[in-house]
C-alpha atoms as a PDB file:
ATOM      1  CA  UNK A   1      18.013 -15.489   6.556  1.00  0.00           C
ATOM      2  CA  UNK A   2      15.842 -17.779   4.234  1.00  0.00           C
ATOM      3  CA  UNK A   3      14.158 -19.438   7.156  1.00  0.00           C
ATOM      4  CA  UNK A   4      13.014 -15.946   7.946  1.00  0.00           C
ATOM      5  CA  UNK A   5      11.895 -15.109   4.393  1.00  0.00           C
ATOM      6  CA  UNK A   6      10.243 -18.420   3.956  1.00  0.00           C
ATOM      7  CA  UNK A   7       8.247 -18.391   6.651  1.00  0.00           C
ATOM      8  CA  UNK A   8       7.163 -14.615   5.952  1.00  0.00           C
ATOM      9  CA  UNK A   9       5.937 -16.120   2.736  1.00  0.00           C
ATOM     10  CA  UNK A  10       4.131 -18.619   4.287  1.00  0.00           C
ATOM     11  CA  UNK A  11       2.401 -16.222   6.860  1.00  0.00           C
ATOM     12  CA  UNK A  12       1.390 -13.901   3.811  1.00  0.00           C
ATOM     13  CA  UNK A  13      -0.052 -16.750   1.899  1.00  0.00           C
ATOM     14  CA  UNK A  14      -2.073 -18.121   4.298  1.00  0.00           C
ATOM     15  CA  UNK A  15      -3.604 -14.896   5.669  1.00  0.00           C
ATOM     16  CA  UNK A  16      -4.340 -14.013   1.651  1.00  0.00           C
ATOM     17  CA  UNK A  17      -6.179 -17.059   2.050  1.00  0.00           C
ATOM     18  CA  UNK A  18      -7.816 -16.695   5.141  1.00  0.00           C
ATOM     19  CA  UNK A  19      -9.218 -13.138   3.774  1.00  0.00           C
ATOM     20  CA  UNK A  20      -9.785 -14.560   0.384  1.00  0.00           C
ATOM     21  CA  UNK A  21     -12.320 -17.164   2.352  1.00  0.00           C
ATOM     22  CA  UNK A  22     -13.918 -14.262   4.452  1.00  0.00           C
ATOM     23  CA  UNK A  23     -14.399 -12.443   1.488  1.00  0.00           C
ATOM     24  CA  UNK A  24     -16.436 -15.407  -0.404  1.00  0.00           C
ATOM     25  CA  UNK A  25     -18.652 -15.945   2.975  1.00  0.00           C
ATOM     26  CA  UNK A  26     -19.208 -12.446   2.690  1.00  0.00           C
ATOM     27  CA  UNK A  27     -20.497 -12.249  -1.198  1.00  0.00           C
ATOM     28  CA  UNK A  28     -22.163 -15.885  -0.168  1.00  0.00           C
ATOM     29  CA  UNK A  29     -24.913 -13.621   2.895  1.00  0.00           C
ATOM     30  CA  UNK A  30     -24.411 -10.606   0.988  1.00  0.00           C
ATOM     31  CA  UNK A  31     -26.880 -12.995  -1.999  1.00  0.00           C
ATOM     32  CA  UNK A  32     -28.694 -14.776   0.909  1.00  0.00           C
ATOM     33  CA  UNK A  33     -30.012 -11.663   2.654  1.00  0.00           C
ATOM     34  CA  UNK A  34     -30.048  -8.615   0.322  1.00  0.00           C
ATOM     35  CA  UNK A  35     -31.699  -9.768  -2.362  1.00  0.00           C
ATOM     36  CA  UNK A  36     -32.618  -7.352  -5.474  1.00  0.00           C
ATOM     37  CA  UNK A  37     -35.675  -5.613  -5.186  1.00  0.00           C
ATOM     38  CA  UNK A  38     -37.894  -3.909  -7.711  1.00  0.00           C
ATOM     39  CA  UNK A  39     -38.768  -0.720  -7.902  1.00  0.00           C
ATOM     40  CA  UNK A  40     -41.956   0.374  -6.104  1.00  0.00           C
ATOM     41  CA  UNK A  41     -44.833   1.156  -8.082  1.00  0.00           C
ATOM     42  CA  UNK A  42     -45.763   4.760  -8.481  1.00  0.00           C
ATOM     43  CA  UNK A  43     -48.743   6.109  -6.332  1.00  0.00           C
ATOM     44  CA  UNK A  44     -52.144   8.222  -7.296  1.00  0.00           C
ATOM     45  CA  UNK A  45     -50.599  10.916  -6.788  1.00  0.00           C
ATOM     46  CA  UNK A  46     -47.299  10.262  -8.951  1.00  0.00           C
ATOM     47  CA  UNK A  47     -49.908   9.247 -11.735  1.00  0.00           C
ATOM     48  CA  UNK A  48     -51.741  12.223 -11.684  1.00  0.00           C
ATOM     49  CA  UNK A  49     -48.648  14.720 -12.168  1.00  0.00           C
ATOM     50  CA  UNK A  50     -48.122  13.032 -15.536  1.00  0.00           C
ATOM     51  CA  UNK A  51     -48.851  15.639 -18.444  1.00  0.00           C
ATOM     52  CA  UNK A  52     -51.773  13.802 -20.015  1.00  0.00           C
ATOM     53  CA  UNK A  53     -49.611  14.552 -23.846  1.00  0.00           C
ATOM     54  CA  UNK A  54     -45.810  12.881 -22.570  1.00  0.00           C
ATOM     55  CA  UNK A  55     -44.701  10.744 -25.671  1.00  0.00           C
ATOM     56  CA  UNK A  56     -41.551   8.846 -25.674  1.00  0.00           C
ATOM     57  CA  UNK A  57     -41.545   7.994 -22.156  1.00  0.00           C
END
């Protein structure tokens, strides 16, 4: 019966690995390829709709 539970062990730890490596590729193209972006810059339009009096914003 130990054989059995020893090798279960064995399987779980190196699948935790496995995924635990998948998971770090993953973070590694998710910093490559979606990088942070600013916000756009408001258009005419969005300018104009401004009360001309707005303090505080």
């Amino acid at each position: 019966m130990t054989a059995a539970n020893d090798s279960f062990l064995h399987a779980m730890h190196v699948t935790a690995l496995w995924g635990a490596g998948v998971a770090a590729i993953g973070t590694v193209v998710v910093f490559l390829f979606l990088p942070g972006r600013t916000p756009p810059e408001p258009g005419p339009r969005e300018r104009e709709s401004e009360p001309a009096n707005a303090v505080g914003r």
